[in-house]
N, C-alpha and C. Protein backbone atom coordinates (compact mmCIF):
# COMPACT_ATOMS: atom_id res chain seq x y z
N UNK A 1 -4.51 20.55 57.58
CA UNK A 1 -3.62 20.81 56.48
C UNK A 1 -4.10 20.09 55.21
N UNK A 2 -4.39 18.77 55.44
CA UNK A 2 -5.12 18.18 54.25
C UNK A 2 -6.02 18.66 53.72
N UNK A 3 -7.26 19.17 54.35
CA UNK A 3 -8.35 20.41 54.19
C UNK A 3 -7.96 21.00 53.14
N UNK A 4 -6.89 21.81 54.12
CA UNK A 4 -6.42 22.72 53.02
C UNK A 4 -6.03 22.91 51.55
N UNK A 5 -5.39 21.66 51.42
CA UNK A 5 -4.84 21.08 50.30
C UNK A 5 -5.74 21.07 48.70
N UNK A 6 -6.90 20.23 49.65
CA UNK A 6 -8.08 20.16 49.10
C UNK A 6 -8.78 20.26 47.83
N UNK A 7 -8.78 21.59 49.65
CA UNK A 7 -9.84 23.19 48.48
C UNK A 7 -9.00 23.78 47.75
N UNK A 8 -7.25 24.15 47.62
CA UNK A 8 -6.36 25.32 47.40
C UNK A 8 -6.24 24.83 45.90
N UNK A 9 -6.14 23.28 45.68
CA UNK A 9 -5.29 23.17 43.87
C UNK A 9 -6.52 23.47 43.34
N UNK A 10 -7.74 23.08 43.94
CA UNK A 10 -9.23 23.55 42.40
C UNK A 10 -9.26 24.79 42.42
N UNK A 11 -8.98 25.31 43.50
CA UNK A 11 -9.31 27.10 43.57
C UNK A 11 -7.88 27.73 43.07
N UNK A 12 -6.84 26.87 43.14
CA UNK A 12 -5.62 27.60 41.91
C UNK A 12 -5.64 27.63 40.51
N UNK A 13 -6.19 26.18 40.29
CA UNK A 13 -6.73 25.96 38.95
C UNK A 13 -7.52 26.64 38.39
N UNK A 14 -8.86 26.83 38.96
CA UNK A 14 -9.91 27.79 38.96
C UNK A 14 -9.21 28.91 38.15
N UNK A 15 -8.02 29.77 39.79
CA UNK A 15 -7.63 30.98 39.27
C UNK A 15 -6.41 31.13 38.01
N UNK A 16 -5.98 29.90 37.69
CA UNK A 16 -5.12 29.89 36.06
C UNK A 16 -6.56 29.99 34.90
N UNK A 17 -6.95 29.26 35.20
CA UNK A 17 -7.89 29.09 34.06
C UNK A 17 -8.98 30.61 33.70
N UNK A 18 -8.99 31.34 34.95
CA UNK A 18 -9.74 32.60 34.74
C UNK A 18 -8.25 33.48 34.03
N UNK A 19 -7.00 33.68 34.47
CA UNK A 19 -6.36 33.95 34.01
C UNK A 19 -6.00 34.00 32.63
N UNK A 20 -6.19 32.74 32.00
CA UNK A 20 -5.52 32.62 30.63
C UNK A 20 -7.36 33.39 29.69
N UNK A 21 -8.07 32.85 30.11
CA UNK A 21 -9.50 33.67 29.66
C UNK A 21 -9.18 35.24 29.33
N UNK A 22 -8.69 35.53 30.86
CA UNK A 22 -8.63 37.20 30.33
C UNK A 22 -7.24 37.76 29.62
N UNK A 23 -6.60 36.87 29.98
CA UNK A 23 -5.28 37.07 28.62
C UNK A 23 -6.25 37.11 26.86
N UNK A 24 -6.81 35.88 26.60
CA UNK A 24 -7.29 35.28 25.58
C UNK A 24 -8.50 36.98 25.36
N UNK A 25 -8.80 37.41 25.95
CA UNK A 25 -9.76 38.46 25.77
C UNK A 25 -8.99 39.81 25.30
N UNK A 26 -8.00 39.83 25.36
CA UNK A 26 -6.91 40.90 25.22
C UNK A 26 -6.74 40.76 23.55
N UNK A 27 -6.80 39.68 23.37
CA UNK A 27 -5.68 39.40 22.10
C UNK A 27 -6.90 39.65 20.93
N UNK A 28 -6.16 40.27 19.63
CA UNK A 28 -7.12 41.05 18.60
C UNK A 28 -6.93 39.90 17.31
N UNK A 29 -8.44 39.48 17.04
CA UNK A 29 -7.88 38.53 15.88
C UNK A 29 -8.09 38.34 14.66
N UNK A 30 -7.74 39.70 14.07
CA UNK A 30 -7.51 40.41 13.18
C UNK A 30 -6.07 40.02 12.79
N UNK A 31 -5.20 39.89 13.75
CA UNK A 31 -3.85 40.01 13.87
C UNK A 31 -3.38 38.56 13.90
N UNK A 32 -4.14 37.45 13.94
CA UNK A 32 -3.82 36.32 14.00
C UNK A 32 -2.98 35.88 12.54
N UNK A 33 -1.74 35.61 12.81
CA UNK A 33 -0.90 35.25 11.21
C UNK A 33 -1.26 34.38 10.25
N UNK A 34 -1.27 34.61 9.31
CA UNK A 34 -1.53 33.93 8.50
C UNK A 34 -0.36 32.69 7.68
N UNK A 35 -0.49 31.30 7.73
CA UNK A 35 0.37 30.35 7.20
C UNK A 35 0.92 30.45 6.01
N UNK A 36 -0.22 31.40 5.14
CA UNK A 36 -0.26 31.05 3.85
C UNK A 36 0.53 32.51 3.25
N UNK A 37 0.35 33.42 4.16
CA UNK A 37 1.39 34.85 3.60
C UNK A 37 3.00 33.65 2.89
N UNK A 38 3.24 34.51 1.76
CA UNK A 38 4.51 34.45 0.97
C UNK A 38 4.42 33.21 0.47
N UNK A 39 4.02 32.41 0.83
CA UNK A 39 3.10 31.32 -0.21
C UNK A 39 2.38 31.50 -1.53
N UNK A 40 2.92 30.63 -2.23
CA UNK A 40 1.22 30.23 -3.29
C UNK A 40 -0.16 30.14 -3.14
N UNK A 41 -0.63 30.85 -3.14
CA UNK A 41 -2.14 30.93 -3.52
C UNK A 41 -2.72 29.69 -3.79
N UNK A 42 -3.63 28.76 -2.83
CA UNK A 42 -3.80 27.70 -3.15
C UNK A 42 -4.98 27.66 -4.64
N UNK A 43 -5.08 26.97 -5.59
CA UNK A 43 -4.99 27.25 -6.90
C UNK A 43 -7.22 26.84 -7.04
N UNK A 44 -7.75 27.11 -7.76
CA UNK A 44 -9.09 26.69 -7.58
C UNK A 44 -10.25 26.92 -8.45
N UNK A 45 -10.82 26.00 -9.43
CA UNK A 45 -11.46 26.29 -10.16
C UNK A 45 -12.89 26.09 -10.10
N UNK A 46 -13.91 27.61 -9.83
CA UNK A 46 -15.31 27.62 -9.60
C UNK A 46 -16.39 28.56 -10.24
N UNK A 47 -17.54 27.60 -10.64
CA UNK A 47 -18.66 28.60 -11.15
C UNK A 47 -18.37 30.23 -10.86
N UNK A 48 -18.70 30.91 -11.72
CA UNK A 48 -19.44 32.02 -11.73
C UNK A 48 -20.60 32.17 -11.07
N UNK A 49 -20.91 33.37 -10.63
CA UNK A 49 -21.90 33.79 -9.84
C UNK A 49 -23.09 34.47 -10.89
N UNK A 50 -22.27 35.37 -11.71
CA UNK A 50 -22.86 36.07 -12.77
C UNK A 50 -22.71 35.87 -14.11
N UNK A 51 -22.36 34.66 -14.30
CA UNK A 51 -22.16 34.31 -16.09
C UNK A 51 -22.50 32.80 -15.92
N UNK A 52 -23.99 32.55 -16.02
CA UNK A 52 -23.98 31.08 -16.24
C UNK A 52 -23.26 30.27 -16.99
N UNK A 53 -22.84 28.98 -16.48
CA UNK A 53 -22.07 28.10 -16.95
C UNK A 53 -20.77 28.48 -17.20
N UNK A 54 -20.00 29.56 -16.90
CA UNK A 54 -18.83 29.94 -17.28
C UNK A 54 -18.23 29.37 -15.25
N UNK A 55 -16.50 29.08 -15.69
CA UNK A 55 -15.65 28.69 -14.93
C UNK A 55 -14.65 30.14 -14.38
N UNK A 56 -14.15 30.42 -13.61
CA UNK A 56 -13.20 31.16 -12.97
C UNK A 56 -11.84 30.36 -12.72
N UNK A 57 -10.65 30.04 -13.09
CA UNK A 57 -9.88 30.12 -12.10
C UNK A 57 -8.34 30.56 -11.80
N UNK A 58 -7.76 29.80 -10.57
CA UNK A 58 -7.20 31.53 -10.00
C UNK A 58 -5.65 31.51 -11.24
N UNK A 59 -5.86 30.02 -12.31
CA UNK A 59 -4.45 30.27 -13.24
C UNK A 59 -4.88 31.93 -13.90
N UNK A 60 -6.19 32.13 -14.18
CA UNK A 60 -6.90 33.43 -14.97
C UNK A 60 -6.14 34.64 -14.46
N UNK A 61 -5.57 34.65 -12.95
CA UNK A 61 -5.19 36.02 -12.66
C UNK A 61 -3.90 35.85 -12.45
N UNK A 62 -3.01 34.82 -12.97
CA UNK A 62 -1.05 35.02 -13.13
C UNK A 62 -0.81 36.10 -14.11
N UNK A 63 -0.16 36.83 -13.64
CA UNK A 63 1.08 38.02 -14.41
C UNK A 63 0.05 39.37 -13.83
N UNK A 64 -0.88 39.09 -13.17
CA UNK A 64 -1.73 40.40 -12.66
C UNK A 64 -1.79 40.53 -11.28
N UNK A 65 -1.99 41.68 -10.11
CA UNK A 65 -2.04 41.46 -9.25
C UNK A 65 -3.50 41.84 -8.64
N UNK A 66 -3.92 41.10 -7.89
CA UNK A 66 -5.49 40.83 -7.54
C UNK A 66 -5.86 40.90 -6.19
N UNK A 67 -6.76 41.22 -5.76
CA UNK A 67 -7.82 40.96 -4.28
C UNK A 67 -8.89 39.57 -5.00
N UNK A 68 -9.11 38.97 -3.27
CA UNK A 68 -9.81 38.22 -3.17
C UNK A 68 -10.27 38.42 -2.18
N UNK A 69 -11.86 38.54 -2.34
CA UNK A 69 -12.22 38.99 -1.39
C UNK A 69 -13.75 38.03 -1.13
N UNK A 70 -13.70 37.35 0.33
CA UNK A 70 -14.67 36.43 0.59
C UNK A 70 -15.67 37.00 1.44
N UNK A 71 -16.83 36.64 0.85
CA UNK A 71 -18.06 37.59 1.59
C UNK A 71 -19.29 36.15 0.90
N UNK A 72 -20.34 36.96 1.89
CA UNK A 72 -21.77 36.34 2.06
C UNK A 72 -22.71 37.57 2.06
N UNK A 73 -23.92 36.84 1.87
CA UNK A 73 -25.19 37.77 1.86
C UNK A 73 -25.56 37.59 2.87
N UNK A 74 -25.11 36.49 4.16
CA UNK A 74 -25.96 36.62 5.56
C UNK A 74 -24.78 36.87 6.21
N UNK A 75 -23.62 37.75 5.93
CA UNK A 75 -22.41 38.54 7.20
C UNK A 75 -22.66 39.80 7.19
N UNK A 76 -22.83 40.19 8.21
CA UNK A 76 -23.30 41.90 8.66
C UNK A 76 -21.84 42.26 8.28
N UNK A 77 -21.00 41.88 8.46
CA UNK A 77 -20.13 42.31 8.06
C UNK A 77 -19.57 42.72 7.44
N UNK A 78 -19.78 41.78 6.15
CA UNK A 78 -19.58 42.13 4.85
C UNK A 78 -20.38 43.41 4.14
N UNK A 79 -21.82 43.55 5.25
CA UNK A 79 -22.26 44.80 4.14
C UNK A 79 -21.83 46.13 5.16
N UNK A 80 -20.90 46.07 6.22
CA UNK A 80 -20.35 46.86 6.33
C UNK A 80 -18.69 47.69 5.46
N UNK A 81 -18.00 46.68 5.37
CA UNK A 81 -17.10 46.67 4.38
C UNK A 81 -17.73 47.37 2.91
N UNK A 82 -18.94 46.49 2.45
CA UNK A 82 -18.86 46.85 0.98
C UNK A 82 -19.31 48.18 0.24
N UNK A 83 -19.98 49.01 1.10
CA UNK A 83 -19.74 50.77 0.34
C UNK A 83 -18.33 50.64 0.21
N UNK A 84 -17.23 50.34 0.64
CA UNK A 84 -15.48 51.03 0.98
C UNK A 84 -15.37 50.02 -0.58
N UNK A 85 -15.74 48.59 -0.50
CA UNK A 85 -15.47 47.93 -1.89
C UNK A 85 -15.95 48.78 -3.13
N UNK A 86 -17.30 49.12 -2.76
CA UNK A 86 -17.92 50.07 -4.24
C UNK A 86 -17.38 50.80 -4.42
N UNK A 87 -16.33 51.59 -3.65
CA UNK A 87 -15.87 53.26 -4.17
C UNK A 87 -14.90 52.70 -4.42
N UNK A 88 -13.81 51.96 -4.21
CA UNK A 88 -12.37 51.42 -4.29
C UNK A 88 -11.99 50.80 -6.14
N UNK A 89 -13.67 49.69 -5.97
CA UNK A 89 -13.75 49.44 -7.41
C UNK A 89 -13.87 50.38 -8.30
N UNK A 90 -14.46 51.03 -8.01
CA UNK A 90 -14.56 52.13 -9.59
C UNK A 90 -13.13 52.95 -10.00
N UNK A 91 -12.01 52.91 -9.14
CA UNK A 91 -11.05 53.29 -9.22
C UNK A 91 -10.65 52.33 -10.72
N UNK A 92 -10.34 51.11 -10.22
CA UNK A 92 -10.08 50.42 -11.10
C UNK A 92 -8.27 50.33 -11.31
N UNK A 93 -7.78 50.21 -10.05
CA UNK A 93 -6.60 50.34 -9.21
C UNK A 93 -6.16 48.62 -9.35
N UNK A 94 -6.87 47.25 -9.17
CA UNK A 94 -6.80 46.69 -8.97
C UNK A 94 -8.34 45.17 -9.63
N UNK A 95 -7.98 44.08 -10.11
CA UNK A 95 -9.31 43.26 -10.03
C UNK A 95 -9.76 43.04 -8.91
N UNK A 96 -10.59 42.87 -8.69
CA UNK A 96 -11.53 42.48 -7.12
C UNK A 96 -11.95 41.27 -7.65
N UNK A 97 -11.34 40.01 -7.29
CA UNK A 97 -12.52 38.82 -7.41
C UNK A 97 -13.17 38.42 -5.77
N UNK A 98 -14.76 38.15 -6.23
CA UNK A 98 -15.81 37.89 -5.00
C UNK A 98 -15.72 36.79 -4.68
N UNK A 99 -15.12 35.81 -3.58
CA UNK A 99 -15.67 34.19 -3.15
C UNK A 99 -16.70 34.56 -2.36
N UNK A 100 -18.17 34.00 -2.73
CA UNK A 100 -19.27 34.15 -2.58
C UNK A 100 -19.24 32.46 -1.47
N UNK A 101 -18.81 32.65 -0.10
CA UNK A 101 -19.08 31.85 0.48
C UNK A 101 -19.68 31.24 1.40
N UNK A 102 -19.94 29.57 1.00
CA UNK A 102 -20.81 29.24 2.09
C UNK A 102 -22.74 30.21 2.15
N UNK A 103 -23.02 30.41 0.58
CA UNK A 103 -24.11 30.77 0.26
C UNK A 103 -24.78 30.40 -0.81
N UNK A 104 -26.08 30.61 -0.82
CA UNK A 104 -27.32 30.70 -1.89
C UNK A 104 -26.88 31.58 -3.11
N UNK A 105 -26.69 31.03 -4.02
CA UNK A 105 -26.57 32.12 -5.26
C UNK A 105 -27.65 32.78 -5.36
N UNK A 106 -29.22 32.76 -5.32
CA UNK A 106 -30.02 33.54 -5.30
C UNK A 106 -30.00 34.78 -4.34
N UNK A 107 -29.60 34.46 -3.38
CA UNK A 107 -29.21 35.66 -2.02
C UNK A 107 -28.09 36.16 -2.44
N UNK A 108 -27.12 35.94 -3.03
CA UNK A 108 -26.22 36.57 -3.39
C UNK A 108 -25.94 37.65 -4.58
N UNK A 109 -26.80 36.31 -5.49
CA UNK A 109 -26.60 37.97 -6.88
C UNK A 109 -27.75 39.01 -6.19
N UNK A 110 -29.15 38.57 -5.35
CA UNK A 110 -30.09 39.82 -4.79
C UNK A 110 -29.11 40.99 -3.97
N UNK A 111 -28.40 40.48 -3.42
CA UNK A 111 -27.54 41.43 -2.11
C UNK A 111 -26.49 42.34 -3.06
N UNK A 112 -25.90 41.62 -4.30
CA UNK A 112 -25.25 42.69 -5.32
C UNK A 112 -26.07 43.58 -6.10
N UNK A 113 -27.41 43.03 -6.63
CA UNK A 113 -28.16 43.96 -7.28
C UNK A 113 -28.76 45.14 -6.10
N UNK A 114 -28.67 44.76 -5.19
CA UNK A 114 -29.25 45.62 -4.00
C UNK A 114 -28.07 46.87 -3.67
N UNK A 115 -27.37 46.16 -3.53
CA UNK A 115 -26.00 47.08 -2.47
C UNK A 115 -25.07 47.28 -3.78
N UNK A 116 -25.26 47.04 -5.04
CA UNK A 116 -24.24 47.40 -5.66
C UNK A 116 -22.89 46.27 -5.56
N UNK A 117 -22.50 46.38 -7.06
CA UNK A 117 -21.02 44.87 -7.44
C UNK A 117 -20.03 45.12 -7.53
N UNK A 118 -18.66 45.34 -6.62
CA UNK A 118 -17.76 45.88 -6.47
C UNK A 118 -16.81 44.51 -7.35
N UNK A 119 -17.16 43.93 -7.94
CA UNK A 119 -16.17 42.69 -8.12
C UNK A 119 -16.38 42.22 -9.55
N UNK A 120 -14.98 42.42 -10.21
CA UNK A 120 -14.45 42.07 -11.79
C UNK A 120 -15.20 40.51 -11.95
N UNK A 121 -15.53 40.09 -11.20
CA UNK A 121 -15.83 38.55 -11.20
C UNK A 121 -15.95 38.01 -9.68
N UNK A 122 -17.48 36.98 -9.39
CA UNK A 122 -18.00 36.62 -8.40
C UNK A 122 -18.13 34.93 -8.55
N UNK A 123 -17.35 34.57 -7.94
CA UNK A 123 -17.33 32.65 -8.14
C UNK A 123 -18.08 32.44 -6.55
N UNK A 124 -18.39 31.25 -7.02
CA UNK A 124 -19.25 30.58 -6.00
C UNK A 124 -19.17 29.68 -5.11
N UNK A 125 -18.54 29.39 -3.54
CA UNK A 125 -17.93 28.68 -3.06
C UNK A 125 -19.10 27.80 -1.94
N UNK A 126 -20.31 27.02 -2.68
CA UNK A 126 -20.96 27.17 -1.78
C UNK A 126 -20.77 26.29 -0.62
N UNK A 127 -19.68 24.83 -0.84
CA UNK A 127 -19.77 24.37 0.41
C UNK A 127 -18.47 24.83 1.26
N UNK A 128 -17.87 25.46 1.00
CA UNK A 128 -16.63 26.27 2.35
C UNK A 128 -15.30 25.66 1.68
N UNK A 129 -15.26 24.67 0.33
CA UNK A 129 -13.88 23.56 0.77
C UNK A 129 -12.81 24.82 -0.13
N UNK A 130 -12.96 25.67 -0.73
CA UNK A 130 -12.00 26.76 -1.23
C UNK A 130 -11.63 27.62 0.02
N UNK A 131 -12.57 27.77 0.55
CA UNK A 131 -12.42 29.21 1.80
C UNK A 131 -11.57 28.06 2.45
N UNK A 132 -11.87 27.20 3.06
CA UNK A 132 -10.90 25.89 4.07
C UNK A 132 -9.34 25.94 3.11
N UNK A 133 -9.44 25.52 2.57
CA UNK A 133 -8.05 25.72 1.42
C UNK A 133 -7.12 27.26 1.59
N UNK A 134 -7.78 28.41 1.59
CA UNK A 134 -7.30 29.53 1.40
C UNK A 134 -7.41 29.81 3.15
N UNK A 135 -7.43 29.14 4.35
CA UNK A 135 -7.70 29.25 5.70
C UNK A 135 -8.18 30.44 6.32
N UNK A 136 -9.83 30.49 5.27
CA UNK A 136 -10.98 31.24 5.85
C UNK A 136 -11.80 30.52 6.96
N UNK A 137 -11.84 31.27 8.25
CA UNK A 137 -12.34 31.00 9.54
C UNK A 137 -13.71 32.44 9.77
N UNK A 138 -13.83 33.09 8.43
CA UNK A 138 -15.00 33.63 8.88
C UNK A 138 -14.62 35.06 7.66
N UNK A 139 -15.51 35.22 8.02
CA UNK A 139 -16.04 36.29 6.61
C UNK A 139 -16.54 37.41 7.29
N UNK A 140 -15.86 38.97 6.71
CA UNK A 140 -14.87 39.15 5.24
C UNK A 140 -13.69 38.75 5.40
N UNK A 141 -12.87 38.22 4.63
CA UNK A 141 -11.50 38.27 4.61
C UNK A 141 -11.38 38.42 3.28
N UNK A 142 -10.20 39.42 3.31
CA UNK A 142 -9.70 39.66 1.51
C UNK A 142 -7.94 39.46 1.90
N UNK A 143 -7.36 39.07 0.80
CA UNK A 143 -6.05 38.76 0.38
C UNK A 143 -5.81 39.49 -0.85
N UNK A 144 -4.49 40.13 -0.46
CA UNK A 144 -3.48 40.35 -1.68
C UNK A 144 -2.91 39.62 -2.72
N UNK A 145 -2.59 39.67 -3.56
CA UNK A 145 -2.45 38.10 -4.41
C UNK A 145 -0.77 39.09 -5.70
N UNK A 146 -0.01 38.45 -5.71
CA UNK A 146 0.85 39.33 -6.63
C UNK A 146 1.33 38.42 -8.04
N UNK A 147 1.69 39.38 -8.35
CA UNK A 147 1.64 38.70 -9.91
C UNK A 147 2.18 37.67 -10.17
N UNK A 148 2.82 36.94 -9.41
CA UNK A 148 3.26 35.27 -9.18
C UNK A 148 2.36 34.22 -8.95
N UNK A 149 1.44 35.10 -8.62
CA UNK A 149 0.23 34.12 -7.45
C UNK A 149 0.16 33.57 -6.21
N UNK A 150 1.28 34.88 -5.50
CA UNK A 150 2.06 34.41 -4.11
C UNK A 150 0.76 35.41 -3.23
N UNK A 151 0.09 35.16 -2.14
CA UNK A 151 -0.22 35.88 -1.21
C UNK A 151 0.18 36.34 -0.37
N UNK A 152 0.11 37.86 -0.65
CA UNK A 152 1.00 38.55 0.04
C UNK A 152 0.51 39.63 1.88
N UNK A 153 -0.54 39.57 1.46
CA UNK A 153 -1.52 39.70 2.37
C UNK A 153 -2.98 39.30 3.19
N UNK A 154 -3.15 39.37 4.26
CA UNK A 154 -4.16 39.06 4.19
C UNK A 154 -5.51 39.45 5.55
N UNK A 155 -6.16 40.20 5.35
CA UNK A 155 -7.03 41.04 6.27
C UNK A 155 -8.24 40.41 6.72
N UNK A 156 -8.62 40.05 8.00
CA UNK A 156 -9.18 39.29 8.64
C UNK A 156 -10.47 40.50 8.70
N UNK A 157 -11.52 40.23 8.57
CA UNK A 157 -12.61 41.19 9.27
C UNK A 157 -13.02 42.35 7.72
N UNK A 158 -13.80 43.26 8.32
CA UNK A 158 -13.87 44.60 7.24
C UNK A 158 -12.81 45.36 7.02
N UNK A 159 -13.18 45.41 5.58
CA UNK A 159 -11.78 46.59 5.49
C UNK A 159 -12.13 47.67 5.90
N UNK A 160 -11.71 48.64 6.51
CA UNK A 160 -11.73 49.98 7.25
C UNK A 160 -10.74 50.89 6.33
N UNK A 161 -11.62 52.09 5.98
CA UNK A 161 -11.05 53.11 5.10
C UNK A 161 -9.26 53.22 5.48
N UNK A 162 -8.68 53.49 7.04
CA UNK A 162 -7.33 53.84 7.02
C UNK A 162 -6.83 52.50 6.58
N UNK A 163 -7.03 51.45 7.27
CA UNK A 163 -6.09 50.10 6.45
C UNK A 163 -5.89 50.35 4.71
N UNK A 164 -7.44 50.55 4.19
CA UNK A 164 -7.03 50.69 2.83
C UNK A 164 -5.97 51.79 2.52
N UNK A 165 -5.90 52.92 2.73
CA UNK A 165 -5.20 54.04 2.59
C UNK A 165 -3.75 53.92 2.98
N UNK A 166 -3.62 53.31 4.35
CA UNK A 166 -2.27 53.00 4.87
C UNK A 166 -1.67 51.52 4.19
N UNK A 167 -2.22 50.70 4.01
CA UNK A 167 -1.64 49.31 3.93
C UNK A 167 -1.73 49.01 2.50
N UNK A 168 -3.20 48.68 2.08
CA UNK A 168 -3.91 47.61 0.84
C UNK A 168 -3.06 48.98 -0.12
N UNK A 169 -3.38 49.74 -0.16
CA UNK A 169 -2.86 50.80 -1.49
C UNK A 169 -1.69 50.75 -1.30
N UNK A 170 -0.51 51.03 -0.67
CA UNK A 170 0.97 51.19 -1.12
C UNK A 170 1.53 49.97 -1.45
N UNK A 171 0.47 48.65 -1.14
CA UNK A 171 1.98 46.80 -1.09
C UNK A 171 0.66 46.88 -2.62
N UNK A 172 -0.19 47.27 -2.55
CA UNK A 172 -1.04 47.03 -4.48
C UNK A 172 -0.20 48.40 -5.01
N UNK A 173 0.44 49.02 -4.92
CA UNK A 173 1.46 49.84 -6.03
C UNK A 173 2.41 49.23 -5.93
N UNK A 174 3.26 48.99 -5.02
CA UNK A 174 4.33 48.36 -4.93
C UNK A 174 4.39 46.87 -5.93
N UNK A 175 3.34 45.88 -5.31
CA UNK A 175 3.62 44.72 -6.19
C UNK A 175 3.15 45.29 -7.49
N UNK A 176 2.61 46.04 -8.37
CA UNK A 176 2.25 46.32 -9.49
C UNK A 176 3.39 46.75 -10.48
N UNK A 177 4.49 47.42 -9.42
CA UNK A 177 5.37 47.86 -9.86
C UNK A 177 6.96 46.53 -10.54
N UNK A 178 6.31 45.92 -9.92
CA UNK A 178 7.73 44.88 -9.86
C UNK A 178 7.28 44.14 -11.15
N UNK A 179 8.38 43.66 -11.46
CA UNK A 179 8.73 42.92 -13.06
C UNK A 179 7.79 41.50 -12.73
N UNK A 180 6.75 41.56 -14.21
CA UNK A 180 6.16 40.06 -14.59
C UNK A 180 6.85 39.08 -14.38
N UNK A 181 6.28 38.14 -13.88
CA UNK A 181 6.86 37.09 -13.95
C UNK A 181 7.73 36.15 -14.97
């Protein structure tokens, strides 16, 4: 019986711990919530990407409503997303500002002159402490931002044509619509 005992709690343990793994494999984390929804926009002032010596910051976009959208020149990701950014921008529906993070400004303005600049303005976040602030865990992520400077959204991963169509376009008419601050 002691035997038994033994071997049975490591091999129960064993089988919790494979358990919560394949729970943890289920879960989409895209969908992981965000702290900072209905909040203030944590506030942040940084270089330009494309206007030497000029400053960005986010007091520049109160009484307007904005995307922020964080990308790199070494996330496959991001240059999956950004044809959907190039066609979206030319609408001119909305500002697009770029946090260029956790990168080389030389790799970065090359990857916009290459792939095309979907963004009213590209600031430069190169050691992560803005993306850490705004609780970026990986790139792309873009946020909604409303004319308060409250974030109202916020999309983990590439944007995918139906999200834009279903989601990002009706809460960017909607907040556009509501009274200045």
């Amino acid at each position: 019986m002691r035997r038994f005992l033994l071997f049975s709690i490591p091999l129960l343990f064993f089988g919790l711990l494979v358990l919560l793994f394949l729970r943890g494999l289920e879960l989409d984390p895209r969908k992981v919530p965000s702290p900072l929804i209905d909040k203030p926009a944590p506030g942040f002032t940084l270089p330009r990407l494309l206007a030497e010596g000029e400053q960005f910051s986010t007091e520049d976009m109160k009484g307007r409503v904005w995307l922020l959208n964080v990308w790199a020149s070494w996330c496959v990701a991001c240059r999956e997303e950004h044809p959907l950014l190039v066609a979206f921008s030319r609408e001119k529906q909305v500002p697009i500002v770029g946090l260029d993070y956790k990168d080389e400004p030389e790799d970065a303005r090359r990857w916009l002159e290459m792939l095309g600049n979907p963004y009213d303005i590209v600031v430069v976040d190169r050691d992560g402490r803005v993306g850490i602030d705004w609780g970026v865990y990986g790139v792309p992520e873009t946020f909604v931002i409303d004319k308060r400077g409250v974030i109202r959204h916020k999309v983990i991963g590439p944007i995918r044509p139906e999200l834009l169509e279903q989601r990002l376009r009706p809460l960017i008419r909607r907040l556009q619509e509501e009274p200045s601050p």
